[in-house]
PDB file of N, CA and C in Angstrom:
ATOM      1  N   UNK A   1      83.809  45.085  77.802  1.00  0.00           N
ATOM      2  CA  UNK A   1      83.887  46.450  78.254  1.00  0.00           C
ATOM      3  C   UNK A   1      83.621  47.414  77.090  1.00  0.00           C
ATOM      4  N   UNK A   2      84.163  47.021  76.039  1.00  0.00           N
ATOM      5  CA  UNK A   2      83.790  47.856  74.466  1.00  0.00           C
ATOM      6  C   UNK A   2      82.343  48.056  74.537  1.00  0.00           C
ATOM      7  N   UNK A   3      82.299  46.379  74.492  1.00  0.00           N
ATOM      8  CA  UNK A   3      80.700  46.683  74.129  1.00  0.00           C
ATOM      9  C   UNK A   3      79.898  47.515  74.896  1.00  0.00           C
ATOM     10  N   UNK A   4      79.845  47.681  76.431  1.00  0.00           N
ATOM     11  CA  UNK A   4      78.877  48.110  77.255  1.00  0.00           C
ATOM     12  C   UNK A   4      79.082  49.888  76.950  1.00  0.00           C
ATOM     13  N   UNK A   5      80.763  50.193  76.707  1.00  0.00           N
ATOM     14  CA  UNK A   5      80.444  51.297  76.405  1.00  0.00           C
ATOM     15  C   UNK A   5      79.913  52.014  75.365  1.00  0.00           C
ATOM     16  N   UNK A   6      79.907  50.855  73.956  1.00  0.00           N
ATOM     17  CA  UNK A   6      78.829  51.081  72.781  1.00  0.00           C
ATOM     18  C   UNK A   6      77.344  51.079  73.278  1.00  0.00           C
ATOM     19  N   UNK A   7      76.918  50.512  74.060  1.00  0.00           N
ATOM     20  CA  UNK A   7      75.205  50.305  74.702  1.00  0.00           C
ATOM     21  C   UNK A   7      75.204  51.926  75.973  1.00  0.00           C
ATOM     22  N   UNK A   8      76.328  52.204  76.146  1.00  0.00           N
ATOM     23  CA  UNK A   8      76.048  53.294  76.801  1.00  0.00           C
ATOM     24  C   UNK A   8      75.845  54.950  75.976  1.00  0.00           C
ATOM     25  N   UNK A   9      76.821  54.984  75.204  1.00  0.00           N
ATOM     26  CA  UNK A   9      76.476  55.384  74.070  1.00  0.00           C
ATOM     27  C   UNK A   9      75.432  55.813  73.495  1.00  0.00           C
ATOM     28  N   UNK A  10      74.770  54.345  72.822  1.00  0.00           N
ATOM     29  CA  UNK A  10      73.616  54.031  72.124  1.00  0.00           C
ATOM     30  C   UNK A  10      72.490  54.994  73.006  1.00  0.00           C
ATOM     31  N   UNK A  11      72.664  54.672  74.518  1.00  0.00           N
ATOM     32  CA  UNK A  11      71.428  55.048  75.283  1.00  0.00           C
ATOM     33  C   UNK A  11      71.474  56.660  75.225  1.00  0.00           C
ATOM     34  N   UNK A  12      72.610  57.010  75.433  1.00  0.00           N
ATOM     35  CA  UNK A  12      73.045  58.348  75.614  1.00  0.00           C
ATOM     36  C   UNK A  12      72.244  59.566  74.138  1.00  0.00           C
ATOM     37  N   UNK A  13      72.338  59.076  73.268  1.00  0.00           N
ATOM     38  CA  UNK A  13      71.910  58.994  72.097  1.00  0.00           C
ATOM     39  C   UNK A  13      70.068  59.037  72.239  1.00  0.00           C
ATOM     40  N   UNK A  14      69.652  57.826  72.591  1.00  0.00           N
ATOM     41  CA  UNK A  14      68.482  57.587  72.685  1.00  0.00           C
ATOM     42  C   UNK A  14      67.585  58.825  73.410  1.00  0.00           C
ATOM     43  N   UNK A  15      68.745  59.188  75.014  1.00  0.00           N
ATOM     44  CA  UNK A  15      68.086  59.934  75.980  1.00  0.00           C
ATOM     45  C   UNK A  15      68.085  61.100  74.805  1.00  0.00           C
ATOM     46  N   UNK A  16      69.119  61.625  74.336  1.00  0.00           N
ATOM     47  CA  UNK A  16      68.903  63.139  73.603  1.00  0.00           C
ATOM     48  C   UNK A  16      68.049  63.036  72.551  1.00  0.00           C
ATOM     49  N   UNK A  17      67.643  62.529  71.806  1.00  0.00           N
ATOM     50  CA  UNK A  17      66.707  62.463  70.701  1.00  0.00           C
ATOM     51  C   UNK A  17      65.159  62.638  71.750  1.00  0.00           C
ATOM     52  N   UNK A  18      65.133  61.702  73.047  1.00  0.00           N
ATOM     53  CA  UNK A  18      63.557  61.797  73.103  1.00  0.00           C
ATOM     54  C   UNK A  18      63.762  63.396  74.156  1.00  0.00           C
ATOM     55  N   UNK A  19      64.789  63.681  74.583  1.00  0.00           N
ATOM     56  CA  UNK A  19      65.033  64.996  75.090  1.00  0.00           C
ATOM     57  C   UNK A  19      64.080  66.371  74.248  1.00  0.00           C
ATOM     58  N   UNK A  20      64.993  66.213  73.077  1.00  0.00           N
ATOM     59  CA  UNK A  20      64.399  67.108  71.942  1.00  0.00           C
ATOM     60  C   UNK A  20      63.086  66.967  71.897  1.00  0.00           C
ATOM     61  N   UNK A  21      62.531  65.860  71.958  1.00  0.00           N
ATOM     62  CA  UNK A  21      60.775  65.904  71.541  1.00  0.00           C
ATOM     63  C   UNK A  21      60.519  66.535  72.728  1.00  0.00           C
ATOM     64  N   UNK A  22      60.901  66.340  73.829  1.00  0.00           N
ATOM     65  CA  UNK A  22      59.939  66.523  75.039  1.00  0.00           C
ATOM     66  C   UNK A  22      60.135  68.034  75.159  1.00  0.00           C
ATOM     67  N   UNK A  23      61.222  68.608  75.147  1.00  0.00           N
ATOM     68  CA  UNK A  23      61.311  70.161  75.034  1.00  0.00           C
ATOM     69  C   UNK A  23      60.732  70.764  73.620  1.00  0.00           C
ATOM     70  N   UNK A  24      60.483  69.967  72.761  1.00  0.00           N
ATOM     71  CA  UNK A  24      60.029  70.565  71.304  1.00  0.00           C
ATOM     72  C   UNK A  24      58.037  70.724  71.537  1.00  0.00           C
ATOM     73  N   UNK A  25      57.841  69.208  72.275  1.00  0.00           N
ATOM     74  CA  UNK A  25      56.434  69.766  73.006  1.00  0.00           C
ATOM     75  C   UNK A  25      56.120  70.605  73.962  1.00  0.00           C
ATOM     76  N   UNK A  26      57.146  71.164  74.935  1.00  0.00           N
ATOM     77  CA  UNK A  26      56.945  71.777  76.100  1.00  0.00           C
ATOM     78  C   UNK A  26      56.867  73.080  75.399  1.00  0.00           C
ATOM     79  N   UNK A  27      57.246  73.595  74.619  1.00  0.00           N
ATOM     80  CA  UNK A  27      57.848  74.733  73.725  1.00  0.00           C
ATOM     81  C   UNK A  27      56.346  74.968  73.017  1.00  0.00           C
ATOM     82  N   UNK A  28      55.791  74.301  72.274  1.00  0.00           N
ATOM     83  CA  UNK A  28      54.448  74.313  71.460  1.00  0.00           C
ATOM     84  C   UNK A  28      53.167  74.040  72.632  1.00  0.00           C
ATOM     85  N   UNK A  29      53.513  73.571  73.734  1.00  0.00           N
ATOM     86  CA  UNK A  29      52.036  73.418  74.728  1.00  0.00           C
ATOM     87  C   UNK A  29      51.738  75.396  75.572  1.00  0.00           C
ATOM     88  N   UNK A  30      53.600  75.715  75.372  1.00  0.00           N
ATOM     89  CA  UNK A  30      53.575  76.869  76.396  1.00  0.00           C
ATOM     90  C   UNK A  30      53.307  78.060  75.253  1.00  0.00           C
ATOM     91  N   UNK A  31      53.899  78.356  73.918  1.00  0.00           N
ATOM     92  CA  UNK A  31      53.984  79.625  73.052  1.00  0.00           C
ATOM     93  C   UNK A  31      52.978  79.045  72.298  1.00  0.00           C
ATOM     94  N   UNK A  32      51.893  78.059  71.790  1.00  0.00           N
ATOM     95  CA  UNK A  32      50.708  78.283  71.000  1.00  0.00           C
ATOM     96  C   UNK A  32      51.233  77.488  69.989  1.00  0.00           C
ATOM     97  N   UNK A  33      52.230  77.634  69.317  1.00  0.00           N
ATOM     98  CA  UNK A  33      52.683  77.654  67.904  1.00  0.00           C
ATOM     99  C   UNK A  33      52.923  75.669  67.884  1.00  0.00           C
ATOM    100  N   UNK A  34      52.682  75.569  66.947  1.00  0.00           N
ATOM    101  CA  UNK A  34      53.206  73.824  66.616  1.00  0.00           C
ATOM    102  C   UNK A  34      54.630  74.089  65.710  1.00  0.00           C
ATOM    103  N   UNK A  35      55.422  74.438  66.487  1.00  0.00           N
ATOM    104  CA  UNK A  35      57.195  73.805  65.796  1.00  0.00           C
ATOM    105  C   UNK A  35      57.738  72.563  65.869  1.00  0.00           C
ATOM    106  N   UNK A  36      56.739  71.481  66.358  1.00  0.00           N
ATOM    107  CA  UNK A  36      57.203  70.431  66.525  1.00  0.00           C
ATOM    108  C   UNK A  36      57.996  69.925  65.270  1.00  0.00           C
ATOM    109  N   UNK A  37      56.744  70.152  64.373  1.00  0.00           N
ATOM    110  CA  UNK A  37      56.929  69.018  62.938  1.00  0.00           C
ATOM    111  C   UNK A  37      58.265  69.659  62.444  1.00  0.00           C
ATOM    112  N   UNK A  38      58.200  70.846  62.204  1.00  0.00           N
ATOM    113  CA  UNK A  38      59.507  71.980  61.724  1.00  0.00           C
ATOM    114  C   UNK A  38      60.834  71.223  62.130  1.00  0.00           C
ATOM    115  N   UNK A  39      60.612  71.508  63.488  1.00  0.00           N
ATOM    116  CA  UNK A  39      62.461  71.413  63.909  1.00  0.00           C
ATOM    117  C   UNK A  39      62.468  69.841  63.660  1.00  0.00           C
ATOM    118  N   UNK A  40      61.760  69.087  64.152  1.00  0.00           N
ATOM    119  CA  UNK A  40      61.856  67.520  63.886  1.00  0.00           C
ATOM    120  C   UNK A  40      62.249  66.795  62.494  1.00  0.00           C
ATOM    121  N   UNK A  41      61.814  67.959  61.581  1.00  0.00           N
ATOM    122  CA  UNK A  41      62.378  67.370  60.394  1.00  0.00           C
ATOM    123  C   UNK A  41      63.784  67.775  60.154  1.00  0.00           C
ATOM    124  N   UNK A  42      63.866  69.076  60.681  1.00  0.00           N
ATOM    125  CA  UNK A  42      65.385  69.347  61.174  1.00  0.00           C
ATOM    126  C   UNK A  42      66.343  68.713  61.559  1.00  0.00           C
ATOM    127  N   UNK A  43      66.194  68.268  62.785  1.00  0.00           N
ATOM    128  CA  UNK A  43      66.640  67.298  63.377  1.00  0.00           C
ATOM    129  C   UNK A  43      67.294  65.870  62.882  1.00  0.00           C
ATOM    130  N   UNK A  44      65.996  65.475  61.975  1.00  0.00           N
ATOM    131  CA  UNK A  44      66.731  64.469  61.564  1.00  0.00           C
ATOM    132  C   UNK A  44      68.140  64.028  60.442  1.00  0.00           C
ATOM    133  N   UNK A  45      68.567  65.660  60.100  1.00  0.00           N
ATOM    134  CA  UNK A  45      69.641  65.429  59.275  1.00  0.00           C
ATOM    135  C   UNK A  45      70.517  66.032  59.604  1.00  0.00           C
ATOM    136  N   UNK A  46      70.793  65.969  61.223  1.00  0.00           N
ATOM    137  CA  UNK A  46      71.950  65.842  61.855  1.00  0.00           C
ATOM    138  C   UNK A  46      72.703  64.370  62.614  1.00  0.00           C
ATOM    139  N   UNK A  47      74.032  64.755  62.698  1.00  0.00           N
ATOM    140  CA  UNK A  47      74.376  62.884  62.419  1.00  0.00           C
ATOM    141  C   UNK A  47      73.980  62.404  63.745  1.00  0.00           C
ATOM    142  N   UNK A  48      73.994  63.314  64.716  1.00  0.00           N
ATOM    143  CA  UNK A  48      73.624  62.505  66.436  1.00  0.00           C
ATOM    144  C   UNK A  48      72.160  62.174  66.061  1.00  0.00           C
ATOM    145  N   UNK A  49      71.425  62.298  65.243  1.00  0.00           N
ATOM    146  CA  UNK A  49      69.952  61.756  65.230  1.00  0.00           C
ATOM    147  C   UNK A  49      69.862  60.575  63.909  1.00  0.00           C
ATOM    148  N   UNK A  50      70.429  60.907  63.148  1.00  0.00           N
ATOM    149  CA  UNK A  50      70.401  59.718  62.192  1.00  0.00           C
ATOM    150  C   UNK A  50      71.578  58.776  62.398  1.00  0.00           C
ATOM    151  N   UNK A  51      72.404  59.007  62.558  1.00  0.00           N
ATOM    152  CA  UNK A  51      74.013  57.678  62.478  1.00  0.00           C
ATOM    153  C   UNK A  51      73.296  56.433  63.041  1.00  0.00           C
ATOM    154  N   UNK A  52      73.793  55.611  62.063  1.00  0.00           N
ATOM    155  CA  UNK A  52      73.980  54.417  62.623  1.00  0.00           C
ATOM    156  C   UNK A  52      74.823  53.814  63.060  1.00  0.00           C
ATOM    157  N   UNK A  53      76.436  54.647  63.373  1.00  0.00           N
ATOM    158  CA  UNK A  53      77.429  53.725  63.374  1.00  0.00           C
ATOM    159  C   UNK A  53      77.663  52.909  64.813  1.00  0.00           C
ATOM    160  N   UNK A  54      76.990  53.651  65.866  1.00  0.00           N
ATOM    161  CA  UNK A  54      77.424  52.690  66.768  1.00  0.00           C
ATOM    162  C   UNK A  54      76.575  51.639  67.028  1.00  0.00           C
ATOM    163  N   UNK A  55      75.589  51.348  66.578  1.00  0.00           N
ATOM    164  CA  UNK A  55      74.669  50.291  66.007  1.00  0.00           C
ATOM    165  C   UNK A  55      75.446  49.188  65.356  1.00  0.00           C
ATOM    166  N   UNK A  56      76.027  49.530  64.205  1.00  0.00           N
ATOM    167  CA  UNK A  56      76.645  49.019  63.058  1.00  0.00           C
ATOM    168  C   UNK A  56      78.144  48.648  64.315  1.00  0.00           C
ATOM    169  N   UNK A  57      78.498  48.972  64.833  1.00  0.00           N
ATOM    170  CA  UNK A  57      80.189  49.043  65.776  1.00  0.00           C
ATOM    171  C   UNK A  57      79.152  47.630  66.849  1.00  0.00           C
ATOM    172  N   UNK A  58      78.154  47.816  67.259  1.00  0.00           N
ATOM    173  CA  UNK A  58      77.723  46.955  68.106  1.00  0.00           C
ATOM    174  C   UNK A  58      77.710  45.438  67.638  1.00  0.00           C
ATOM    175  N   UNK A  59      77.064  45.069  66.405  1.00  0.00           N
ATOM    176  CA  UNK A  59      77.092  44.155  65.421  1.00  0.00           C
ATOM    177  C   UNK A  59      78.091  43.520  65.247  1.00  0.00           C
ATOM    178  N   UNK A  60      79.036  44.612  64.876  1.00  0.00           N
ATOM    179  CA  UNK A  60      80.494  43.852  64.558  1.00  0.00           C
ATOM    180  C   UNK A  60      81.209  43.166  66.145  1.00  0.00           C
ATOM    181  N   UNK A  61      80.805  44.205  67.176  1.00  0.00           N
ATOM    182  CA  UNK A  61      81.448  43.648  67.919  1.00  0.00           C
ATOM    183  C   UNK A  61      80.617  42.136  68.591  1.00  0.00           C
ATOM    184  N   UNK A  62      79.054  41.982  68.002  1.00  0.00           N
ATOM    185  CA  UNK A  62      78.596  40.784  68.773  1.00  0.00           C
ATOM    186  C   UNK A  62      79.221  39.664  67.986  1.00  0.00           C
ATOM    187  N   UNK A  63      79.307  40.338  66.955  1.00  0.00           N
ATOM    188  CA  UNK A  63      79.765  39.154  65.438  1.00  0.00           C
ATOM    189  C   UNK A  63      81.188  38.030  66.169  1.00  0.00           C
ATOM    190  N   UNK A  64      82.221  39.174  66.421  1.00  0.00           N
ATOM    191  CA  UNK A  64      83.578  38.831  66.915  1.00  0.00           C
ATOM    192  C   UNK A  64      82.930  37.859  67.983  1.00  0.00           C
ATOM    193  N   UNK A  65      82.204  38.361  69.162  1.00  0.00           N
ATOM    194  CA  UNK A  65      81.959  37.291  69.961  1.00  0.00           C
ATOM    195  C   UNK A  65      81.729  36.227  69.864  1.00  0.00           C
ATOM    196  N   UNK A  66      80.496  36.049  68.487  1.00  0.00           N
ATOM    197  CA  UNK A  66      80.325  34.523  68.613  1.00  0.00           C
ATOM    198  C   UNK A  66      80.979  33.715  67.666  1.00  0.00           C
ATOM    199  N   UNK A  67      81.957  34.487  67.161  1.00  0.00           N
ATOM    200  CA  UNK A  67      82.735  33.785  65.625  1.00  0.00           C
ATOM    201  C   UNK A  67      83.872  33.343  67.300  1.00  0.00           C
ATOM    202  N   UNK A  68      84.406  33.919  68.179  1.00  0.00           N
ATOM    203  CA  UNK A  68      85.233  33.360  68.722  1.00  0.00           C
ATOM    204  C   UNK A  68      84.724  32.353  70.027  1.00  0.00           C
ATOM    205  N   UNK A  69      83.945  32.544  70.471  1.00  0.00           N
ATOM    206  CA  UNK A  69      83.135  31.489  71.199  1.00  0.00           C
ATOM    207  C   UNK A  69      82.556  30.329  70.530  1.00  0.00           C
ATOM    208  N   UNK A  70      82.262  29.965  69.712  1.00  0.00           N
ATOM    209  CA  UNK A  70      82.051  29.176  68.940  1.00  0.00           C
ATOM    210  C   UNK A  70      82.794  28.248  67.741  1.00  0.00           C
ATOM    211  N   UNK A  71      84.508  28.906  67.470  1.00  0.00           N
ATOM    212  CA  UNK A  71      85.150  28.262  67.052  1.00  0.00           C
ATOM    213  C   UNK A  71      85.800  27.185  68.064  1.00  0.00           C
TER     214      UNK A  71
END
């Protein structure tokens, strides 16, 4: 149950990052201007776009699985 809610998460994550592109192109197809590259580099040094931790939380938790299924 942990886990699925780490993979829900993860996705949740996934959806908002490609969110941003798709409104960051809708934004530059409709006003002319290319802000894509701008805010995108923006973007990436906020922690909902870079973290890895629930990545890293996923790992640990597959780890536990097979260290205890397998002992």
């Amino acid at each position: 149950e942990y886990y699925r809610s780490l993979e829900l998460i993860r996705n949740f994550k996934t959806l908002n990052i490609l969110a941003c592109s798709k409104i960051l192109k809708k934004f530059d197809k409709h006003s002319g201007r290319r802000m894509t590259s701008i805010y995108s580099e923006s973007l990436r040094k906020y922690s909902f776009y870079s973290s890895n931790i629930v990545d890293s939380l996923m790992t640990d938790v597959e780890n536990i699985y097979r260290w205890v299924f397998t002992e």
